[in-house]
Protein backbone atom coordinates (compact mmCIF):
# COMPACT_ATOMS: atom_id res chain seq x y z
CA UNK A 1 0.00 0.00 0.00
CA UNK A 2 1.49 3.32 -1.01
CA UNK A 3 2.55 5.94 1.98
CA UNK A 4 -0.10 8.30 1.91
CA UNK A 5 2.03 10.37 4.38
CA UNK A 6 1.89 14.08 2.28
CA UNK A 7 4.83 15.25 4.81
CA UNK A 8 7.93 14.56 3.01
CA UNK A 9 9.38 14.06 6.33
CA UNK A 10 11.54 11.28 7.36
CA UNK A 11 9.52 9.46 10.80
CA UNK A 12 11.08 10.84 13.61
CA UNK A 13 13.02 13.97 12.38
CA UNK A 14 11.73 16.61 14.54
CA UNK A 15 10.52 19.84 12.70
CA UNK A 16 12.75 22.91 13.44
CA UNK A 17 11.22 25.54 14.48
CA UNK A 18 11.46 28.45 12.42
CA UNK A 19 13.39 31.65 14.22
CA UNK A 20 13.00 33.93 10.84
CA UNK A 21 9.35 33.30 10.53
CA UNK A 22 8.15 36.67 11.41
CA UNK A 23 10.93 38.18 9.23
CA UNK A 24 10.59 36.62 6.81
CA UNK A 25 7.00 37.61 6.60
CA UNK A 26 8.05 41.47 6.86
CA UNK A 27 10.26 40.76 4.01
CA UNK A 28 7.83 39.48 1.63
CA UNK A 29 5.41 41.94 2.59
CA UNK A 30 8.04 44.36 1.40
CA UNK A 31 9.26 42.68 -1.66
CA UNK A 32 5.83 42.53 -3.04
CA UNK A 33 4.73 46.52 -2.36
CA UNK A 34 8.57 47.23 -3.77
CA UNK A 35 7.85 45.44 -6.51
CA UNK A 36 3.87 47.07 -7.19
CA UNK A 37 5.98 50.36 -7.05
CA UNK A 38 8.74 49.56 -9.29
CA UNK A 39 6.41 48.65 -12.01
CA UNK A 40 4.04 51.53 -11.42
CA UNK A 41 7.20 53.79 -11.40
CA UNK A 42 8.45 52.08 -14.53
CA UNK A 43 5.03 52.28 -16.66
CA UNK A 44 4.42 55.56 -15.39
CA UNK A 45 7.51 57.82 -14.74
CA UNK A 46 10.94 56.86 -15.39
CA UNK A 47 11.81 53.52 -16.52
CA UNK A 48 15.41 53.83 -14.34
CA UNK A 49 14.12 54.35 -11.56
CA UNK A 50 11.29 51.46 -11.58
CA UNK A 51 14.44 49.08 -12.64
CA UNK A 52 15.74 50.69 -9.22
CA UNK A 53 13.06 50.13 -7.49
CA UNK A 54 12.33 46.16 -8.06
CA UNK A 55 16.26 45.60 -8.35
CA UNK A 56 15.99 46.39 -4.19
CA UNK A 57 13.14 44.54 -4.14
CA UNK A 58 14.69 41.59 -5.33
CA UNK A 59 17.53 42.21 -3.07
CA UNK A 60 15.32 41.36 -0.13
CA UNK A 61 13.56 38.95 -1.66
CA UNK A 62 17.24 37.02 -1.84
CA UNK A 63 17.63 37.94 1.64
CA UNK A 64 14.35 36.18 2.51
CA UNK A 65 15.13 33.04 0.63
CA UNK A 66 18.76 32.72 2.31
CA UNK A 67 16.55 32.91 5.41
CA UNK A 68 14.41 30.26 4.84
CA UNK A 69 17.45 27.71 3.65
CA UNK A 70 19.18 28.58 7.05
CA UNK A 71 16.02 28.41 9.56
């Protein structure tokens, strides 16, 4: 009978808890209004400064997935 088990998981490996959770959380909330302004900003006023714009926003998103690798 297959293992209907949907947590990947090995049995007894404890889950981690996760010390970043809350910001990580800041940081996506971030990312994603950096990146709504970056595109407004490039559609709408100067396409340099939307690049800018979601170039930081990337930055922390990179920030936020090197946080979640590390827990």
């Amino acid at each position: 009978m297959e293992n209907r088990n949907i947590n990947h998981r090995h049995r007894g490996e404890e889950e981690r808890e996760d010390r970043f959770a809350g910001l990580r959380q800041v940081l996506n909330v971030v990312f994603m209004l950096g990146a709504i302004v970056g595109v407004l900003l490039y559609m709408g006023y100067n396409q340099q400064t939307g690049i800018i714009v979601i170039l930081a926003a990337m930055v922390l998103k990179f920030i936020e997935c090197v946080l979640r690798l590390i827990k």
